[in-house]
C-alpha atoms as a PDB file:
ATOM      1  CA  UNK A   1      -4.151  -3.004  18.839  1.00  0.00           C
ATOM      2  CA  UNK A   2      -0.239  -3.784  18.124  1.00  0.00           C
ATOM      3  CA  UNK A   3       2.290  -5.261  18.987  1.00  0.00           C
ATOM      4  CA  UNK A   4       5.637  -3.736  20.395  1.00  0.00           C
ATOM      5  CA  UNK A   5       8.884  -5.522  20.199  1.00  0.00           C
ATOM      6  CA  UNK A   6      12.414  -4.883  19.835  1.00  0.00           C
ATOM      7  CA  UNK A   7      13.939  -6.268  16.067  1.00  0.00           C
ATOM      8  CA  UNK A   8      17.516  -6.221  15.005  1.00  0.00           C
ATOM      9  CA  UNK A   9      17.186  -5.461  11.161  1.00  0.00           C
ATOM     10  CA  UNK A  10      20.085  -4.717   9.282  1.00  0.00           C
ATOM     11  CA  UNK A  11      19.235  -2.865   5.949  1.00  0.00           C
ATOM     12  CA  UNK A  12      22.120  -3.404   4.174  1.00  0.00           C
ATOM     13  CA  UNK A  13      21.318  -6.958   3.392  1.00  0.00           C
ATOM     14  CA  UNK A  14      17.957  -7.556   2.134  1.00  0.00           C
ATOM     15  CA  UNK A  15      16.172 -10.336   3.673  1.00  0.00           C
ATOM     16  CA  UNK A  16      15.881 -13.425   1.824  1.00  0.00           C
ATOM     17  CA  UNK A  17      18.512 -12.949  -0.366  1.00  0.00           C
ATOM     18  CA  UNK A  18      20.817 -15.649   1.803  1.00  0.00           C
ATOM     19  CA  UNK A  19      20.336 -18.971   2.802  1.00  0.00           C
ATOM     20  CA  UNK A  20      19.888 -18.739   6.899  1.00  0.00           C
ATOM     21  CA  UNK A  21      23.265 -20.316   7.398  1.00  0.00           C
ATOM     22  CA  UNK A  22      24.817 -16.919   5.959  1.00  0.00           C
ATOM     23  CA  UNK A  23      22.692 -14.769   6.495  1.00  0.00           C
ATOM     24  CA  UNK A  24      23.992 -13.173  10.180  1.00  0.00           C
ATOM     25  CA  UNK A  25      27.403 -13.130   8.687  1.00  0.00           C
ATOM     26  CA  UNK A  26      25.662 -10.588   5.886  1.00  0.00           C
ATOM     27  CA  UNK A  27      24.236  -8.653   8.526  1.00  0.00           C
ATOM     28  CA  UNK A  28      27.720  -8.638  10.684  1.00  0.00           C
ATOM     29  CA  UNK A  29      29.879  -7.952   7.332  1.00  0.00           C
ATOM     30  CA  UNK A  30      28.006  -6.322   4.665  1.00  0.00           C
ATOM     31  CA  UNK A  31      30.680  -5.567   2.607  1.00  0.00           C
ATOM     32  CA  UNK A  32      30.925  -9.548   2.123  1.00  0.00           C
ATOM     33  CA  UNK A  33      27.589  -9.508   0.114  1.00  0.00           C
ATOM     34  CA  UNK A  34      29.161  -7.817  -2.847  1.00  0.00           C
ATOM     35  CA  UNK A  35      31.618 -10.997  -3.147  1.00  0.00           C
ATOM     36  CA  UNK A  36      28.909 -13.547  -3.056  1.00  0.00           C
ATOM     37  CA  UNK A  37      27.298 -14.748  -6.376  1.00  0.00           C
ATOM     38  CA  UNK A  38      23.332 -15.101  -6.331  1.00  0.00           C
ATOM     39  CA  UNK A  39      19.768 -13.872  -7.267  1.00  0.00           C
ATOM     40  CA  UNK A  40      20.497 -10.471  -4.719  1.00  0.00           C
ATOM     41  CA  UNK A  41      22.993  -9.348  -7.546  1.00  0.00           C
ATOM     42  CA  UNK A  42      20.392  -8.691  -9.923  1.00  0.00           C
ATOM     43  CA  UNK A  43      18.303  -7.008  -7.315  1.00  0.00           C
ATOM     44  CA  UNK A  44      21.513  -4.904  -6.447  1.00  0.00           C
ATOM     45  CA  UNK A  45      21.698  -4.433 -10.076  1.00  0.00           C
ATOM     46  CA  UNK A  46      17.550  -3.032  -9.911  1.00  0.00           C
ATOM     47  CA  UNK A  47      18.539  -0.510  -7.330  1.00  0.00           C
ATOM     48  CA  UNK A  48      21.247   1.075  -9.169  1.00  0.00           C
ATOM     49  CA  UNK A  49      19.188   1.271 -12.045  1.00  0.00           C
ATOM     50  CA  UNK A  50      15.933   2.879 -10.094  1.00  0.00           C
ATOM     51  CA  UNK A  51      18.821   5.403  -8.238  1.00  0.00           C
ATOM     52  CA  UNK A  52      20.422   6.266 -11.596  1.00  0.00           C
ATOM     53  CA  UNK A  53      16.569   6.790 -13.172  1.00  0.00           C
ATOM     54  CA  UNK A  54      15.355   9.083 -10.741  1.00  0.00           C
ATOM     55  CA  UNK A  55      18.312  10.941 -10.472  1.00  0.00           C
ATOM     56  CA  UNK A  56      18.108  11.538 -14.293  1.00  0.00           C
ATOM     57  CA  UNK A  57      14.441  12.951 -13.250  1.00  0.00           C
ATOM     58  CA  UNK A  58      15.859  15.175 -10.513  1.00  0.00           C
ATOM     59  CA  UNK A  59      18.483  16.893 -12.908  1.00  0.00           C
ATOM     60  CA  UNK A  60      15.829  17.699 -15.636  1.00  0.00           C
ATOM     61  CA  UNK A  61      13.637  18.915 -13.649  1.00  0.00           C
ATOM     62  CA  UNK A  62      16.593  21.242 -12.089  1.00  0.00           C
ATOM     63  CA  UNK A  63      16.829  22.345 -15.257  1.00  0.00           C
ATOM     64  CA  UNK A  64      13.305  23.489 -16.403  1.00  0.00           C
ATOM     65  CA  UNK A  65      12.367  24.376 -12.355  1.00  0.00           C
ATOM     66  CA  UNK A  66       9.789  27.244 -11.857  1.00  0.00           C
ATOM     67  CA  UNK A  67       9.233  28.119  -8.354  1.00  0.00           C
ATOM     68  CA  UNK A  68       5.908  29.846  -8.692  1.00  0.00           C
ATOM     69  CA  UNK A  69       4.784  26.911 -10.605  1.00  0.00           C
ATOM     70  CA  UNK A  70       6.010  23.657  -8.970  1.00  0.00           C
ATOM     71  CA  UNK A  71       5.056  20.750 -11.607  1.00  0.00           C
ATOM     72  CA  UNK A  72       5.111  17.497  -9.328  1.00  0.00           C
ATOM     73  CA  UNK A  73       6.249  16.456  -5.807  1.00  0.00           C
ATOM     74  CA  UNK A  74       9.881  16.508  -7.073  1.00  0.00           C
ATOM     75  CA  UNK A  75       9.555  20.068  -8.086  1.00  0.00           C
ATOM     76  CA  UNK A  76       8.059  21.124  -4.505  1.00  0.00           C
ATOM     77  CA  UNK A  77      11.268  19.180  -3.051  1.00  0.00           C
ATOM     78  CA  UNK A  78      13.516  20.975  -5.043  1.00  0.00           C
ATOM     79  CA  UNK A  79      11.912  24.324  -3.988  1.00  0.00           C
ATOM     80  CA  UNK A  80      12.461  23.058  -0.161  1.00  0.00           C
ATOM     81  CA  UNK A  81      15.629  22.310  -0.946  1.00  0.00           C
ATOM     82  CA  UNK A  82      16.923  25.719  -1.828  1.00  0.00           C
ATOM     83  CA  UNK A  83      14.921  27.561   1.137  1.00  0.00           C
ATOM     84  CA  UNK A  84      16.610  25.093   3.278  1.00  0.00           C
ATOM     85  CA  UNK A  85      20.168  25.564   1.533  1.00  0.00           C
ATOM     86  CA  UNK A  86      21.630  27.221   4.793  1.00  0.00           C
ATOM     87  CA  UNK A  87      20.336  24.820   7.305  1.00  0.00           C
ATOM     88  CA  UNK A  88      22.921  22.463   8.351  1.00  0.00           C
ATOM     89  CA  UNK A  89      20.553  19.994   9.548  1.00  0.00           C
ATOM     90  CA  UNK A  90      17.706  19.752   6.919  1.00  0.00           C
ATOM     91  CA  UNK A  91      16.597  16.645   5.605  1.00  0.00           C
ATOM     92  CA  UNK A  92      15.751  18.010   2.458  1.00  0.00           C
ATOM     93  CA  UNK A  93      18.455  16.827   0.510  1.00  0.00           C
ATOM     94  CA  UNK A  94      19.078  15.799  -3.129  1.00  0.00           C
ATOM     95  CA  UNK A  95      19.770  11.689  -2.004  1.00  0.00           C
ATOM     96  CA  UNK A  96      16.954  12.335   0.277  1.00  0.00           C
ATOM     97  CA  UNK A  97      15.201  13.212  -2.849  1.00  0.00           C
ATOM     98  CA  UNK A  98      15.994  10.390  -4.845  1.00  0.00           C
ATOM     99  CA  UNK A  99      15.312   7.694  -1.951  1.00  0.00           C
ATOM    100  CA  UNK A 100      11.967   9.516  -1.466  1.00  0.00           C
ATOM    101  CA  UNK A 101      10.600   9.235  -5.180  1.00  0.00           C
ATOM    102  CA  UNK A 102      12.026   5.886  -5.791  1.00  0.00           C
ATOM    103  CA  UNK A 103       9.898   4.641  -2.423  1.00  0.00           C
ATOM    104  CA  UNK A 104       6.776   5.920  -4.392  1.00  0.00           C
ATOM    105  CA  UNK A 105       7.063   4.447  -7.520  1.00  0.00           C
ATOM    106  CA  UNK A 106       8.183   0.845  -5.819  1.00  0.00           C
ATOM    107  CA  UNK A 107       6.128   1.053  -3.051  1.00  0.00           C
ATOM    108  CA  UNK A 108       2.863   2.444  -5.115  1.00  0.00           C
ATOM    109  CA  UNK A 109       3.050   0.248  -8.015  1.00  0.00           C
ATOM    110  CA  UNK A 110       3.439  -3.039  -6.124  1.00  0.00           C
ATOM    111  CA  UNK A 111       0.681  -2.513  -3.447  1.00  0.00           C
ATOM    112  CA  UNK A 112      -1.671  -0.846  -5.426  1.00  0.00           C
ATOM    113  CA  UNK A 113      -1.195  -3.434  -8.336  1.00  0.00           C
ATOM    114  CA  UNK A 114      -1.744  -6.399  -5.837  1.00  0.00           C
ATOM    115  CA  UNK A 115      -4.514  -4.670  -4.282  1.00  0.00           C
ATOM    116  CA  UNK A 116      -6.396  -4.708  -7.922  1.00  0.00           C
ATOM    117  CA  UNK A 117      -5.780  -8.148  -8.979  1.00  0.00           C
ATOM    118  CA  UNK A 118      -7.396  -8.760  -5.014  1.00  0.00           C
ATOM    119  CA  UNK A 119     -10.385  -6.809  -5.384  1.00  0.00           C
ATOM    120  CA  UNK A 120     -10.736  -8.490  -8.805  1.00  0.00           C
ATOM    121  CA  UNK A 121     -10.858 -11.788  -7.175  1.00  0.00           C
ATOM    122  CA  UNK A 122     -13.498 -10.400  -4.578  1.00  0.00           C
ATOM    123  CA  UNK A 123     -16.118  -8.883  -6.536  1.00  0.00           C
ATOM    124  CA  UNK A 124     -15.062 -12.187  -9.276  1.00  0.00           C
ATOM    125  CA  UNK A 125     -16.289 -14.516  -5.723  1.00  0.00           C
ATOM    126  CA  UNK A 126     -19.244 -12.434  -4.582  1.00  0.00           C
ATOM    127  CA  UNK A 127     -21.067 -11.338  -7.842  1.00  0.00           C
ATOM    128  CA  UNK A 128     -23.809 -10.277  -5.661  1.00  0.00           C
ATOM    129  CA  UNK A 129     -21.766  -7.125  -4.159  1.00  0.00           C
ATOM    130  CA  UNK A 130     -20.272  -6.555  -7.688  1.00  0.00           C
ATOM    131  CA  UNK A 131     -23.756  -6.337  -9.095  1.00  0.00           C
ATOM    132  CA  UNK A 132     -25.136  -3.526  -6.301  1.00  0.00           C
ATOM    133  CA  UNK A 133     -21.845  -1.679  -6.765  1.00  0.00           C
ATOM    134  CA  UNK A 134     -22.489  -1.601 -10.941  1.00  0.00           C
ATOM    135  CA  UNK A 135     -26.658  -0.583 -10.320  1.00  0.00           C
ATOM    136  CA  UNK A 136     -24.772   2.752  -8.429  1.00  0.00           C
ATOM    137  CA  UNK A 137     -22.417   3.648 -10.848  1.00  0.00           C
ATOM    138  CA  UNK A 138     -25.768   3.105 -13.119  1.00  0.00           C
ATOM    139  CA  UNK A 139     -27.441   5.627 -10.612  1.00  0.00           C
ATOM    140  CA  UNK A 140     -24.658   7.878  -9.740  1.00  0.00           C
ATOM    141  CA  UNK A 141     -22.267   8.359 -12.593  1.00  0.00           C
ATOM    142  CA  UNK A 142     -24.560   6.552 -15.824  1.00  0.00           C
ATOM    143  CA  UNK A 143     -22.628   4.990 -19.223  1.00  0.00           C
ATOM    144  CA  UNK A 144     -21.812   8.774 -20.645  1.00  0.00           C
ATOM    145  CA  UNK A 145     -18.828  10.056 -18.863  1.00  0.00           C
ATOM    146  CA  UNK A 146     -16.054   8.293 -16.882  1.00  0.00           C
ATOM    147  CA  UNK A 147     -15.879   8.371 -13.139  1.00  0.00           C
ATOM    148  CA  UNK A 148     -14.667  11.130 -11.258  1.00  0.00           C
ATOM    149  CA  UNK A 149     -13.434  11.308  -7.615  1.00  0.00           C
ATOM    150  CA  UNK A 150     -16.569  13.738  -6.716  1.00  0.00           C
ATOM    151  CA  UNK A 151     -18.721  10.492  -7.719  1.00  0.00           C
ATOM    152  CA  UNK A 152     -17.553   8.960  -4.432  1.00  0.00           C
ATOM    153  CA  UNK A 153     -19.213  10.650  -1.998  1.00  0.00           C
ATOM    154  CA  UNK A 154     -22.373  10.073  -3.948  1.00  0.00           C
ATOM    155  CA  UNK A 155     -21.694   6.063  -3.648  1.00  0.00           C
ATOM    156  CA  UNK A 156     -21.457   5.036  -0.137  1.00  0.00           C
ATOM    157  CA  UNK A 157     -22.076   1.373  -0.866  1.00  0.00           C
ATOM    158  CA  UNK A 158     -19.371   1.792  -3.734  1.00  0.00           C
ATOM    159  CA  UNK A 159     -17.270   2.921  -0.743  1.00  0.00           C
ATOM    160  CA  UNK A 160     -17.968   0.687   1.830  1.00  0.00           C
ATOM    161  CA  UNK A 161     -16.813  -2.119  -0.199  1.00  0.00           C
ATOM    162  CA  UNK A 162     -13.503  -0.584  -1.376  1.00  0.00           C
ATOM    163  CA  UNK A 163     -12.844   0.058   2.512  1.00  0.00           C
ATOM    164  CA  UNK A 164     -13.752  -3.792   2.927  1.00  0.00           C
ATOM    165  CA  UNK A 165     -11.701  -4.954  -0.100  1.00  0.00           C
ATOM    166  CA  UNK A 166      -8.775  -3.278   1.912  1.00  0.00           C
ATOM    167  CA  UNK A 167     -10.017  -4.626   5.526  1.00  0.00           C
ATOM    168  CA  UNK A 168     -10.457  -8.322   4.213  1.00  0.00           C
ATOM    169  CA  UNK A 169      -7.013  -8.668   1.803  1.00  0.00           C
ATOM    170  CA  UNK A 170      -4.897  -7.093   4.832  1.00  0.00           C
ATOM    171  CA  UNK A 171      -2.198  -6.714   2.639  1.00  0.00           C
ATOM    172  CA  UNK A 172       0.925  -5.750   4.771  1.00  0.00           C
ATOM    173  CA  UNK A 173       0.005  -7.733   8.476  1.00  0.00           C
ATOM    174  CA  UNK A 174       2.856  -6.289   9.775  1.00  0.00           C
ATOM    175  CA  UNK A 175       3.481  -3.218   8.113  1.00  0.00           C
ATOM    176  CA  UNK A 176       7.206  -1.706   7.791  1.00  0.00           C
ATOM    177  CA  UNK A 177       9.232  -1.485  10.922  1.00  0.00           C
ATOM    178  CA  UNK A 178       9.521   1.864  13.156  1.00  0.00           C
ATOM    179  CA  UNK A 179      11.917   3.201  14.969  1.00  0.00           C
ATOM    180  CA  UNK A 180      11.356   5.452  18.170  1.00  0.00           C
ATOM    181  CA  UNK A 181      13.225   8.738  17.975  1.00  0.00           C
ATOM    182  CA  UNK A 182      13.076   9.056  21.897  1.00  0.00           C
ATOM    183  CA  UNK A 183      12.483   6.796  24.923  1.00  0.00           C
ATOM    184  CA  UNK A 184       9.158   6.371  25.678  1.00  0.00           C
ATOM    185  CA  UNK A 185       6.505   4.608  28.179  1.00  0.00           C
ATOM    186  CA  UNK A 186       3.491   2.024  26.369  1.00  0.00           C
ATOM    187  CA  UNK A 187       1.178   1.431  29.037  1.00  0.00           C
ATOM    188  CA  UNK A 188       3.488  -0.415  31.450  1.00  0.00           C
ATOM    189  CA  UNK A 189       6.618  -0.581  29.322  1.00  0.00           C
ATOM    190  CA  UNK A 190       9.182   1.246  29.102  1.00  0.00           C
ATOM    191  CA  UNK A 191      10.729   1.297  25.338  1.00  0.00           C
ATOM    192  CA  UNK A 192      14.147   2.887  24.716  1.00  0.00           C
ATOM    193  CA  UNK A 193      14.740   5.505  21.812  1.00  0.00           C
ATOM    194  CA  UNK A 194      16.091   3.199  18.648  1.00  0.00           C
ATOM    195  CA  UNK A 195      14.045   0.162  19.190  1.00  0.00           C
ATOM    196  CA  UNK A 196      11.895  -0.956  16.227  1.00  0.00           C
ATOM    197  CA  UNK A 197       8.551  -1.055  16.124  1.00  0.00           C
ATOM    198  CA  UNK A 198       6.712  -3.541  14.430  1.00  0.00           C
ATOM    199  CA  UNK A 199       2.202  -2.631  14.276  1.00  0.00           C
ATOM    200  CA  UNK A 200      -0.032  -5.862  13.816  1.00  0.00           C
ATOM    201  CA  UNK A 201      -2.191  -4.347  11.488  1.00  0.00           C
ATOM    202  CA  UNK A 202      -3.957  -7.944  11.341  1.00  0.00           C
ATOM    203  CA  UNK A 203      -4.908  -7.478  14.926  1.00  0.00           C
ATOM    204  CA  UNK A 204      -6.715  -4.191  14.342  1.00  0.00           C
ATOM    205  CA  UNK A 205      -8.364  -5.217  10.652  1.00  0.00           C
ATOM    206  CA  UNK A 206      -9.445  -8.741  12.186  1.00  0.00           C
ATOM    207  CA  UNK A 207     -10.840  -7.529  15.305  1.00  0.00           C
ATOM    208  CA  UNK A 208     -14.075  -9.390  15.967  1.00  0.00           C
ATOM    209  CA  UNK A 209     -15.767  -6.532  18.355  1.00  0.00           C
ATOM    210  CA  UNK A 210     -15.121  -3.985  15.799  1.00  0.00           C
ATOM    211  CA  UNK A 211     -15.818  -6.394  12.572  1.00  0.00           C
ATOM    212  CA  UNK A 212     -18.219  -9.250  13.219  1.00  0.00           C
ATOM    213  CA  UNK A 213     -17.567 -12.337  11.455  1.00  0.00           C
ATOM    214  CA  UNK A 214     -14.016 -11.130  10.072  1.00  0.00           C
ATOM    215  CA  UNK A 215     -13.166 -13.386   8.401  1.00  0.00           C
ATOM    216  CA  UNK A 216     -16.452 -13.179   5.953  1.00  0.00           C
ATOM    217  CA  UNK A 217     -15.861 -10.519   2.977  1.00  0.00           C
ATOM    218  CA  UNK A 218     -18.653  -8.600   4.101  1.00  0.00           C
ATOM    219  CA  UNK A 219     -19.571  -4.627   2.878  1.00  0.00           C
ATOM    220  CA  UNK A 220     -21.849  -3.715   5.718  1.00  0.00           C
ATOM    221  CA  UNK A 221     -19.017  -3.742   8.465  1.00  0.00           C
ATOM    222  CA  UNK A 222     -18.498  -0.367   6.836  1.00  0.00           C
ATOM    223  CA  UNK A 223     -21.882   0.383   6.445  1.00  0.00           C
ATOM    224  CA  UNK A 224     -25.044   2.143   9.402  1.00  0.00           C
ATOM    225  CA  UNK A 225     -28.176   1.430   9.345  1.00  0.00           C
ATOM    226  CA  UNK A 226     -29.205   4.421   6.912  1.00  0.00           C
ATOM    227  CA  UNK A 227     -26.454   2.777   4.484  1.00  0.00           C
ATOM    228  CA  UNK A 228     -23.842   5.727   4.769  1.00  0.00           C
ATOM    229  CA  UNK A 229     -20.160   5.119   5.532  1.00  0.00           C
ATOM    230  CA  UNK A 230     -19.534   4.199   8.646  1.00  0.00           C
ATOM    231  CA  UNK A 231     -15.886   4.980   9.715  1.00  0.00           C
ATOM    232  CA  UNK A 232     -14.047   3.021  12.214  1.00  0.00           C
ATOM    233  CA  UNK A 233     -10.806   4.050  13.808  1.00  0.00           C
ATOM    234  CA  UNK A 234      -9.776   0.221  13.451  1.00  0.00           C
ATOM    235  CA  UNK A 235      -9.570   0.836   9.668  1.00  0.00           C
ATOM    236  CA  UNK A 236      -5.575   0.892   9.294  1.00  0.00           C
ATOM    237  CA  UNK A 237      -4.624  -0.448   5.931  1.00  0.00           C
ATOM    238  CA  UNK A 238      -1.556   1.958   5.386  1.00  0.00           C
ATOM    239  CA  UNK A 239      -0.267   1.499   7.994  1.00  0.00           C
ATOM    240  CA  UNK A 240      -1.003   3.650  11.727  1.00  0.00           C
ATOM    241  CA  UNK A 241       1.163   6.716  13.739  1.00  0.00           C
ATOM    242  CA  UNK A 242       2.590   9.407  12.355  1.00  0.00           C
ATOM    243  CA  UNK A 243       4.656   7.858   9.683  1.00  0.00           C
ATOM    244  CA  UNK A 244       1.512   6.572   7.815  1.00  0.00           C
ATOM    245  CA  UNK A 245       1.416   6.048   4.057  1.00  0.00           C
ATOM    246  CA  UNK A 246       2.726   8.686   1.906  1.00  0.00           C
ATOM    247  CA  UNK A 247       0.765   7.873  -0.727  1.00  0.00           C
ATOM    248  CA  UNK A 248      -2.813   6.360   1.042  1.00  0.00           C
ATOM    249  CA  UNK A 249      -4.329   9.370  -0.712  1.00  0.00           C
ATOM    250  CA  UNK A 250      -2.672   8.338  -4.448  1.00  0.00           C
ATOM    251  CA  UNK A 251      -4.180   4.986  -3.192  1.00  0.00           C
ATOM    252  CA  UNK A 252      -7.357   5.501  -2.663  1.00  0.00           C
ATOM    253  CA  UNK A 253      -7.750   7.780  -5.637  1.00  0.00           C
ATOM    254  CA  UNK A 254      -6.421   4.446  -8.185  1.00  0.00           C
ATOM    255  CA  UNK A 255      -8.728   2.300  -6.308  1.00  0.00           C
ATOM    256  CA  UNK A 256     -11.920   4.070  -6.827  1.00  0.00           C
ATOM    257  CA  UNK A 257     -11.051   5.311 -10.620  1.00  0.00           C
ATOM    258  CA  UNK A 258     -10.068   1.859 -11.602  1.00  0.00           C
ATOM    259  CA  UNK A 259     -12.133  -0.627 -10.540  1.00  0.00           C
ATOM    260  CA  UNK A 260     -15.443   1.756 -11.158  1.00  0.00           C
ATOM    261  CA  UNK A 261     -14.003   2.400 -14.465  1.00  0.00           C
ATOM    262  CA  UNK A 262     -13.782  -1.608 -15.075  1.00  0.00           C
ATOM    263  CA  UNK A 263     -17.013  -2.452 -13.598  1.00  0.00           C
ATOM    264  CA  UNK A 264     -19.085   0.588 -15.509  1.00  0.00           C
ATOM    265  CA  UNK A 265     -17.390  -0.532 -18.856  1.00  0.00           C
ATOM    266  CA  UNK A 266     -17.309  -5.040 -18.183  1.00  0.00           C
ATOM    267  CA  UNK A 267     -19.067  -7.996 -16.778  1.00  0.00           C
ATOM    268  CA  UNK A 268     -16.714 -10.093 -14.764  1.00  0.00           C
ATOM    269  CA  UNK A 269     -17.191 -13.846 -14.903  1.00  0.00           C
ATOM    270  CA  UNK A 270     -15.094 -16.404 -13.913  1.00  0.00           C
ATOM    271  CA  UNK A 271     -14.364 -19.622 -16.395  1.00  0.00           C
ATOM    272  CA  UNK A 272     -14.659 -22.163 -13.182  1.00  0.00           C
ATOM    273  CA  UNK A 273     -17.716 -22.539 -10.687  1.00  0.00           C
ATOM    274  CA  UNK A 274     -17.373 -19.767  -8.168  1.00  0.00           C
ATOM    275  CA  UNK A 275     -17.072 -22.284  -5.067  1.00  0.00           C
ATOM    276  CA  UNK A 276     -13.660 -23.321  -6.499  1.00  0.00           C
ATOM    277  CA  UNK A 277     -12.617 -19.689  -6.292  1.00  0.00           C
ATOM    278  CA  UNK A 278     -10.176 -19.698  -3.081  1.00  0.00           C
ATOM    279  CA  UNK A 279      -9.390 -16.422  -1.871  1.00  0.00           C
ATOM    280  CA  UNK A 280      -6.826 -17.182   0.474  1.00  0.00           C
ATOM    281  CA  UNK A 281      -3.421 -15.410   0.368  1.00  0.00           C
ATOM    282  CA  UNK A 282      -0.723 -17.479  -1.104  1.00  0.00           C
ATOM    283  CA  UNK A 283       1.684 -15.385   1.121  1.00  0.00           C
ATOM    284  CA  UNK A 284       0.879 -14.163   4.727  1.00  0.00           C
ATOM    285  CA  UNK A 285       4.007 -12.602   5.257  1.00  0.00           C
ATOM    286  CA  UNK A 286       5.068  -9.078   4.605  1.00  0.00           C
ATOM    287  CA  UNK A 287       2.901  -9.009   1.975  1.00  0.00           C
ATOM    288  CA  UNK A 288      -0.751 -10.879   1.335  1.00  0.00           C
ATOM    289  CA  UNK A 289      -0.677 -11.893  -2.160  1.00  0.00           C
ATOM    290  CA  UNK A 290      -3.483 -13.150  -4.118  1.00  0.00           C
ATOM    291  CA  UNK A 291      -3.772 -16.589  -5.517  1.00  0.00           C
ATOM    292  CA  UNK A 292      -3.609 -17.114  -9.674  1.00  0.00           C
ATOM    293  CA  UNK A 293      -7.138 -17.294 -11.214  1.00  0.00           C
ATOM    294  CA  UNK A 294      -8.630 -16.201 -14.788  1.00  0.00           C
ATOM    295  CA  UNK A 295     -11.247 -13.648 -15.237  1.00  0.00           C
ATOM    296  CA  UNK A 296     -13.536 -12.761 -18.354  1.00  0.00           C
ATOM    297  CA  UNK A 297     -14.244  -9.358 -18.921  1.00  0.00           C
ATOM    298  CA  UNK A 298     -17.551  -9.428 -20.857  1.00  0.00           C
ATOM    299  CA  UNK A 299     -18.410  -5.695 -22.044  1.00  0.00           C
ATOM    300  CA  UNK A 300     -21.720  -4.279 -21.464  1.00  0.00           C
END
């Protein structure tokens, strides 16, 4: 189900931002990359300007905090924070903090973005799946009110195609790397505590016992023979282990709300015949990005 490897990463340097013949040099001397002119100053530039942001955030929320009546998920840090004041070892620190909210807004916005403009593309390719997912928002939720997350246990087809969407774009293959915090035994290895960890989520989504036919966009692999839900335990889109997604939940709230939103409210059509419609990632790296097409929205 994954794959288990030892990876020297170096975050100081972000990947890409050097041509390979200087790029181990970066990783030995760090220090160098703040000397060298290119694209990675700008992106330096982006992280001081996120850090400085959310650090603005922090302080005014400081400001106006009330304990018994914690606003956001900064607010509930901040209220760790001071019950953890006297604890030498906490984690619950202010740059903590920052790190923690800037990883949500970057991290949220560019998956869940991507993950739209991919399920876009789907039900743009296979209007027959868009068209049974439209007759039970018809059934379920009607033209009078706007969706609600309560509507989605009523819509299991609805459902099983969201969980396809995700199963079919496989949008991180690999994940983010892991580090073990202790040594530990895998079957018949023996894996020391720092090495990183790298999960083939691909492996696990792709998997032809669990999914048959995976690599056809197909709604019933999620689906029993009543058509309710059926969940699998190979369904690992944010990742697996204990360190899972912070925000799957956030995730598959915007999911759900948007697209049945879109799809209660619009037609989709596509300007060119649907057999020219590729749906092949244009990237099958760290992240599967969808190719560039146009969409209509026709409203109904």
């Amino acid at each position: 189900m994954c794959v288990v490897f030892p990876v020297y990463w170096s975050s100081s340097v972000p990947v890409g931002v050097c041509p390979e013949s200087t790029r181990q040099i970066c990783n030995n001397f760090p220090a160098i990359i703040d000397y060298l002119p290119g694209r990675h100053r700008k992106l330096l530039k982006n992280f001081a300007f996120a850090k400085h942001y959310f650090l603005a955030k922090v302080i005014q929320h400081q400001e106006s905090l009330d304990i018994n009546n914690p606003r956001d998920f900064i607010d509930c840090f901040l209220i760790k924070m001071e019950q953890e004041k006297h604890n030498p070892k906490t984690e619950f620190t202010c740059e903590n903090l920052i790190f923690t909210a800037s990883d949500l807004f970057a991290a949220g916005t560019e998956t869940t973005s991507t993950t739209l403009r991919y399920s876009l593309l789907l039900l743009l390719k296979y209007p027959e799946v868009t068209a049974k997912v439209q007759e039970e928002i018809d059934h379920v939720i009607g033209r009078h009110r706007s969706p609600c997350m309560q509507d989605r246990h009523h819509m299991p087809y609805t459902d099983a195609v969201l969980h396809e969407i995700q199963r079919y774009i496989d949008l991180l293959p690999t994940s983010l790397p892991h580090a073990l915090t202790c040594d530990m035994k895998f079957r018949d290895y023996f894996i020391p505590k720092g090495t990183t960890v790298i999960a083939s989520l691909t492996s696990v989504l792709y998997d032809d016992k669990e999914f048959p036919n995976p690599e056809k966009f197909d709604p019933s692999h999620f689906l029993d023979e009543n058509g309710k839900v059926k969940k699998s335990d190979y369904f690992f889109p944010f990742s697996t282990g204990k360190r899972i997604c912070v925000g799957e939940g956030l995730a598959r709230t915007e999911l759900f709300l948007f697209l049945t939103t879109i799809l209660q409210n619009f037609n989709l059509k596509s300007p060119v015949d649907l057999k020219e419609l590729d749906t092949n990632p244009v990237a099958n790296g760290f992240v599967s990005v969808p190719p560039k097409f146009q969409i209509c929205f026709i409203p109904i």
